[in-house]
Structure formats: C-alpha cells, structure tokens
Protein backbone atom coordinates (compact mmCIF):
# COMPACT_ATOMS: atom_id res chain seq x y z
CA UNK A 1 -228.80 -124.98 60.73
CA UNK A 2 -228.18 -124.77 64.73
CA UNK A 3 -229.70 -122.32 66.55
CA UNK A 4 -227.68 -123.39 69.70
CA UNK A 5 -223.95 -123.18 67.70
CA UNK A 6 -221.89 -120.88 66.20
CA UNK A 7 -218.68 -121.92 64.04
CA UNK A 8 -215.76 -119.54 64.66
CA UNK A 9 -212.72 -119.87 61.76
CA UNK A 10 -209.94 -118.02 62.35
CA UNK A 11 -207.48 -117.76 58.86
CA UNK A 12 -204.65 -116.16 57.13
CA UNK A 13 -205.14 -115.64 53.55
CA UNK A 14 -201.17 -115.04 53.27
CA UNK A 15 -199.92 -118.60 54.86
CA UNK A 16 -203.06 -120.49 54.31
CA UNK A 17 -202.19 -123.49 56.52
CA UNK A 18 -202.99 -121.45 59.40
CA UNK A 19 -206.86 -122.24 59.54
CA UNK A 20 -209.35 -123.55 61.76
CA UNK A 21 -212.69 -123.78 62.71
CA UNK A 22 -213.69 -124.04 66.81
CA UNK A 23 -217.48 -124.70 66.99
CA UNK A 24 -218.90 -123.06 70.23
CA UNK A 25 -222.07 -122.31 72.24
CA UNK A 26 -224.04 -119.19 70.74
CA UNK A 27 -224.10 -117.43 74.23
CA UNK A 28 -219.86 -118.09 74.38
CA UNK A 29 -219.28 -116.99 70.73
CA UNK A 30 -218.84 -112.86 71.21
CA UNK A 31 -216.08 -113.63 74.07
CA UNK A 32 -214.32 -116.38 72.49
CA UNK A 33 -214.22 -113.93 69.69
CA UNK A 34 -212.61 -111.69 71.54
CA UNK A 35 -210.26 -113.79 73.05
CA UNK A 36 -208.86 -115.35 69.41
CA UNK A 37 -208.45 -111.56 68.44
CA UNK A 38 -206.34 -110.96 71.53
CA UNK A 39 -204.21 -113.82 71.61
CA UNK A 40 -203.81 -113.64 67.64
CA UNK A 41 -202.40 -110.06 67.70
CA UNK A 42 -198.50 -110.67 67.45
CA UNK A 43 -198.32 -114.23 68.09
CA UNK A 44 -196.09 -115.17 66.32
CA UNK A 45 -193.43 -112.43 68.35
CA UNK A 46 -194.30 -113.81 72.02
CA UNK A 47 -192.90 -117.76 70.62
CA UNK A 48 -196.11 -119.05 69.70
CA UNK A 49 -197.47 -121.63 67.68
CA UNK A 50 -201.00 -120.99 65.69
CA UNK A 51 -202.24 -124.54 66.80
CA UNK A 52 -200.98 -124.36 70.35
CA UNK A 53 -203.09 -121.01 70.76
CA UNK A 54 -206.11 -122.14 69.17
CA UNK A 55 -206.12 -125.21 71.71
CA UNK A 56 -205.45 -123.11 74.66
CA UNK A 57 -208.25 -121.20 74.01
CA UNK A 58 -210.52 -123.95 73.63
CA UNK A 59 -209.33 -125.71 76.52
CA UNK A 60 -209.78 -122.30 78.04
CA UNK A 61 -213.22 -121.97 77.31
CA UNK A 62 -213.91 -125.47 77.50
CA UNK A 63 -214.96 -126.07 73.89
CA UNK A 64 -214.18 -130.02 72.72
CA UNK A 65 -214.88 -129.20 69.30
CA UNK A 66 -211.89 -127.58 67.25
CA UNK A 67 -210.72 -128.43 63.84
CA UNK A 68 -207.24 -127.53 62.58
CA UNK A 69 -206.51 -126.90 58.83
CA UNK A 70 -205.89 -130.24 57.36
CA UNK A 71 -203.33 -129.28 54.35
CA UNK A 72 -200.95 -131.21 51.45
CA UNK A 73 -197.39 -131.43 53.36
CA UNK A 74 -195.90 -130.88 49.74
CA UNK A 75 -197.20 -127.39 49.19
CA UNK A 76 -198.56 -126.40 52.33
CA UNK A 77 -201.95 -125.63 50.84
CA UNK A 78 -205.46 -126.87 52.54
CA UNK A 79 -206.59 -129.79 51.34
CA UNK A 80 -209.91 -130.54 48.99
CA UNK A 81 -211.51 -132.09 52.05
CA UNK A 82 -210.81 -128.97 54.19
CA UNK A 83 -211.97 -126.33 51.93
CA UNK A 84 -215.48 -128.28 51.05
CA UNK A 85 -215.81 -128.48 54.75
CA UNK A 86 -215.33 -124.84 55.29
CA UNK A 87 -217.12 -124.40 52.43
CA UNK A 88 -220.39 -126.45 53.99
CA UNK A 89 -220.20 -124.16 57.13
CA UNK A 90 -222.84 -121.86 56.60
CA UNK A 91 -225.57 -124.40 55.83
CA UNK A 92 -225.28 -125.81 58.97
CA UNK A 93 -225.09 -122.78 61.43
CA UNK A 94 -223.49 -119.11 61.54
CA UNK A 95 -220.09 -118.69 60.74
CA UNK A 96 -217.66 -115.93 62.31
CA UNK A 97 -214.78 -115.27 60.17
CA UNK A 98 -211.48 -113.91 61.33
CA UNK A 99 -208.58 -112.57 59.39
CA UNK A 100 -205.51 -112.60 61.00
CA UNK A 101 -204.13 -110.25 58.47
CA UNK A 102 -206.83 -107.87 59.38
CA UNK A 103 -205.80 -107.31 63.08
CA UNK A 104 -203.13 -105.56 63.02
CA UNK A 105 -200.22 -105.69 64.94
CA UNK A 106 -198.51 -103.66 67.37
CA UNK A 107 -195.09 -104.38 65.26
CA UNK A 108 -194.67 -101.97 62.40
CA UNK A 109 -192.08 -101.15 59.67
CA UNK A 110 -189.72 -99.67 61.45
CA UNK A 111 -189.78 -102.35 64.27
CA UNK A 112 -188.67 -104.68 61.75
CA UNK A 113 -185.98 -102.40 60.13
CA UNK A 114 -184.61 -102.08 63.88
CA UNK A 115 -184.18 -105.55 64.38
CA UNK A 116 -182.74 -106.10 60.72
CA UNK A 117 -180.12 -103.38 62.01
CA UNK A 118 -179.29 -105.28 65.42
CA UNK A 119 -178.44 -108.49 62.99
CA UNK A 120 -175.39 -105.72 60.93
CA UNK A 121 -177.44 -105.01 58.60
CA UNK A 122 -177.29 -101.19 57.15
CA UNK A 123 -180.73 -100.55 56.03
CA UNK A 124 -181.00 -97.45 53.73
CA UNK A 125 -184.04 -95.95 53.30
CA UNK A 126 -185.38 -94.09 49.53
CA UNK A 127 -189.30 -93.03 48.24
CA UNK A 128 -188.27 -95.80 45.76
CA UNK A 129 -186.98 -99.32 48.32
CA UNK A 130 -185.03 -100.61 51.25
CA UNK A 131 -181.59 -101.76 50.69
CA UNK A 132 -180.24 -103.91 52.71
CA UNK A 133 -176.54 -104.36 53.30
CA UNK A 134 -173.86 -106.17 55.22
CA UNK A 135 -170.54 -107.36 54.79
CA UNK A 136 -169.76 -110.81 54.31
CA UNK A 137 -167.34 -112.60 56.32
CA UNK A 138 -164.52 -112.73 52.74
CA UNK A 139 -165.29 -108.90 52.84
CA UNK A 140 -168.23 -108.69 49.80
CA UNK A 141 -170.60 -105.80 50.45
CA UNK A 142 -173.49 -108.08 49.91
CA UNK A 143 -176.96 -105.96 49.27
CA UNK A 144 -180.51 -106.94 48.11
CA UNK A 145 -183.40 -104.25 47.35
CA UNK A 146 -186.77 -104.90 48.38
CA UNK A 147 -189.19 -102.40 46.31
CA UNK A 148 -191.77 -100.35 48.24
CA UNK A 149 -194.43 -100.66 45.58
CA UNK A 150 -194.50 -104.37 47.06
CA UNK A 151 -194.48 -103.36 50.90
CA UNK A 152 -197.72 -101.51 52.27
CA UNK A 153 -197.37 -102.90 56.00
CA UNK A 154 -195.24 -104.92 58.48
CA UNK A 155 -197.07 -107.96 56.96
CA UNK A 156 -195.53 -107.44 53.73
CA UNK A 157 -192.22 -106.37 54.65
CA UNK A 158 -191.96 -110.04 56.59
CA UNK A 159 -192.89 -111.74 53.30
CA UNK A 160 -190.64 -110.11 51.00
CA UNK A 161 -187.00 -110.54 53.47
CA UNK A 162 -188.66 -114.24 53.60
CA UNK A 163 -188.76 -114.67 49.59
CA UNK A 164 -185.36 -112.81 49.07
CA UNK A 165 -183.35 -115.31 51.80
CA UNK A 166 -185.70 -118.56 50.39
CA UNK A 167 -184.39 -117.85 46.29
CA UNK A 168 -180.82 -116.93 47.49
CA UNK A 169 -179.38 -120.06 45.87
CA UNK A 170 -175.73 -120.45 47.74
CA UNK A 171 -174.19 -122.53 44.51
CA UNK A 172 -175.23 -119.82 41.77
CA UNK A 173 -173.99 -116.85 43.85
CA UNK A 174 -170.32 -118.28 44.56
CA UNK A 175 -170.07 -119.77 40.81
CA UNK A 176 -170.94 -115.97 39.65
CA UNK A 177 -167.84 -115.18 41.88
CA UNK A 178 -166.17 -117.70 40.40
CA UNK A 179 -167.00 -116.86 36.69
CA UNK A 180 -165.45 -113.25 37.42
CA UNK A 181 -161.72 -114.30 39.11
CA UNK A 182 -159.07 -112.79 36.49
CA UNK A 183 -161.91 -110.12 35.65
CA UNK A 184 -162.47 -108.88 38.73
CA UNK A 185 -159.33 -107.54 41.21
CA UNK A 186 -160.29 -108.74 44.79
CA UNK A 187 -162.03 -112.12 44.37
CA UNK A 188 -160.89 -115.16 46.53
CA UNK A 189 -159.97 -118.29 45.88
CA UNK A 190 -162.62 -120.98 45.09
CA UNK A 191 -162.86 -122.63 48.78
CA UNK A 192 -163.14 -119.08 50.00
CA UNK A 193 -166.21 -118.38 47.59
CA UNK A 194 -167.77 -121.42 48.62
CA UNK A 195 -167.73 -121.14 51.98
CA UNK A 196 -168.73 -117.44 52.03
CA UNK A 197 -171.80 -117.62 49.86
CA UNK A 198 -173.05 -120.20 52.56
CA UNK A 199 -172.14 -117.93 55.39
CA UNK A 200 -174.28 -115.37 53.61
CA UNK A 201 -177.17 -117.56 53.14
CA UNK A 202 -177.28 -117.99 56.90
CA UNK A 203 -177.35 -114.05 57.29
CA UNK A 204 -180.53 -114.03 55.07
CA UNK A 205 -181.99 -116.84 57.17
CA UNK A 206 -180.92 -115.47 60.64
CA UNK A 207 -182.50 -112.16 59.12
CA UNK A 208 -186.05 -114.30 58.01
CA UNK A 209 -185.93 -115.74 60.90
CA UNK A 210 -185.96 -113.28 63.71
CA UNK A 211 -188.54 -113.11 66.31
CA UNK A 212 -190.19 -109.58 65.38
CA UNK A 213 -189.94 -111.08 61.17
CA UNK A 214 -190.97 -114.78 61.55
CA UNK A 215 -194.57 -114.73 60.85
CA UNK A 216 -195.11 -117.95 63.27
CA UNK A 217 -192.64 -119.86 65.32
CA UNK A 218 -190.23 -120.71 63.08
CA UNK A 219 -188.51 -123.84 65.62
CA UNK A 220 -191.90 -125.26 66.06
CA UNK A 221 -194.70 -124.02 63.05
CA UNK A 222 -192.45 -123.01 60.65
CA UNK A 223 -193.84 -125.12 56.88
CA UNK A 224 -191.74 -123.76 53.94
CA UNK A 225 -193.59 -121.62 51.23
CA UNK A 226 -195.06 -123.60 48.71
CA UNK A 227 -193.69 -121.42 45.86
CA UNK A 228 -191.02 -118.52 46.02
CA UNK A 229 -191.83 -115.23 43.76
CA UNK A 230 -189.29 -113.61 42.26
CA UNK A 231 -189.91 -110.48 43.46
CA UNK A 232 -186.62 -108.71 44.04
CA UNK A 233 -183.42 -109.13 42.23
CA UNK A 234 -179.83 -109.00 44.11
CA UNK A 235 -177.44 -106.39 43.09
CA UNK A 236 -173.51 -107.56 44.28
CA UNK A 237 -171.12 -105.23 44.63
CA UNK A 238 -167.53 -105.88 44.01
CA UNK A 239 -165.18 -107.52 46.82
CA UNK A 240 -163.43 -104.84 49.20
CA UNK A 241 -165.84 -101.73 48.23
CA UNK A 242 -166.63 -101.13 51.84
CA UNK A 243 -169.60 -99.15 51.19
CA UNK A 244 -170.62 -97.74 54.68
C-alpha cells in the first residue's frame, strides 16, 4: 500500500461505462475530491462529456495518472480487466469512491416535465403515472405511461423516457395501424402509416434526447443501452380523437 497516494474512482452504477480511477497525491486528494463533485453535478446539462471532465480536472490539478473505464463496445459494460483492476485498488493504497448518482442534481422532476412540455408534449399528471401525449403529424393522439412506482427522482424519470423511445419499434407500430384499416374509421393509407410512425419515433428521440433528459452528451458520449426493459407499455388512441 502507498502512503504517499490516494486512488480517486468516480462511477455511475446506472450507465456503468462512466468509470474511472485518477490516482493523486495524498495532500491533493480532499480538493480534487471536491472538484470531481462540482464539476460532476449536472454535467451532462452544461454539454459535457464524462471523459472530457475527468481530463480537465487532471490536467487541472496536474495529475498524469488517470484511467478511463475500459468497457465491451457490444454491451457497453466494463470489461473483466477493468473490474479486477478496480477490484485490486484497495491493496495497493486508499480508495475514494464517488457515486455520481449520489450527488444530486440541481434538475428535478418537474424540470424535466417542463422541457418535455416545450417539445408539444401534454404531460398529465395522476398519484398513479405520467402520461405523455402529442399529436402525430397524420393526426394520432400518440400517448405512453410511465408508472411512478418506477420513478423516485430526476435520475429515474431520464431512464424510463430513454427505455420507452429505445423499444418504440417504428415497423410494429404502423403494421398495428395497418392491421386495423376497414376496422377502424380514420386510419390512413399505408405510405401515410409508414411515414408517420417514423416521424413519431423521432418525437420520442428528440424527447430522450434533450439537454435537461440526456444523461451525458448525447452528440459526443452518447453509447446505446446494452439491454432495453420493458417497463412501460404504449396505449394508442384512435386517429382524429384530439384528446386535449
């Protein structure tokens, strides 16, 4: 163990990609700390990248020695090496762990619900879930429910709109359109279908997308999720209903 070095990982045990480990000075450690906490707090909103921080800190404080998470480009998870090397840490000198999840943020539920509303979208409110709903550009009053036994902070909120807009499959949602013409008064013809259900895909991904809901950069750090959960199911409502 060094008695002259501390090892300082900062990590996010929701996108676990974003890890590193800056080795430092004992006598720097406490205001590097500091300064990792600070410039961790809302990144993501301000256009950042996780690895371009971490190295401007370093260069900052003039520390050579900083290790970025080494992870499989397939699922986005660290790699063997990297988590036996993390792993070894503490037998060589103190470690200082940081949870980016942990610091908070100064964004907050309704911050996001705000900016959701400056996209169109009508965001109603119940004890039970959000719903979410716009109207697509062939007139559908497309809607998706995200459940607030899943959502106990910004943090969450951000994950679930990602989840939703990463399973909305474009090809299944116009062939369910499709599958209903001579059923259903109201429902276009097949070119209009198609071309909708990919207009509403972008909504979902402008939505996912937006500064205060991307949880990094998403032009420069963005690394698709290695696995999508079905957590929320979307309910369609017929063509023309102009719910308000």
């Amino acid at each position: 163990m060094s008695e002259n070095t501390v090892a300082i990982r900062c990590k996010s045990e929701m996108n676990r990609w974003m890890d590193s480990v800056m080795v430092v000075p004992q006598e720097q450690a406490d205001d590097i700390e500091q300064s990792i906490k600070e410039r961790m707090r809302g990144f993501e909103r301000n256009g950042s990248c996780y690895g371009d921080v971490m190295r401007e800190i370093a260069q900052a404080a003039g520390i050579e020695s900083l290790a970025l998470c080494d992870y499989d480009e397939d699922t986005d998870e660290p790699t063997d090496a990297w988590c036996e090397y993390c792993a070894g840490l503490s037998q060589k000198m103190p470690v200082i762990e940081i949870d980016i999840g942990e610091l908070g943020d100064e964004v907050n539920i309704d911050d996001l619900l705000d900016k959701a509303k400056e996209l169109g979208w009508c965001v109603h409110e119940s004890d039970t879930e959000w719903e979410f709903i716009q109207s697509s550009t062939a007139g559908e009053d497309f809607f998706f429910d995200i459940s607030a036994s899943d959502v106990r902070n910004a943090d969450d909120m951000v994950r679930e709109i990602r989840s939703y807009a990463n399973s909305f499959d474009a090809e299944e949602h116009a062939k369910m359109w499709i599958e209903a013409q001579g059923r259903v008064s109201g429902v276009p013809d097949l070119k209009t279908l198609v071309k909708d259900a990919d207009a509403i895909k972008e909504m979902l991904d402008e939505l996912a997308a937006a500064p205060n809901l991307s949880y990094w950069d998403v032009t420069a750090c963005v690394k698709p999720e290695a696995a999508i959960r079905e957590v929320m199911r979307a309910k369609i409502r017929l063509f023309g209903s102009n719910r308000k």
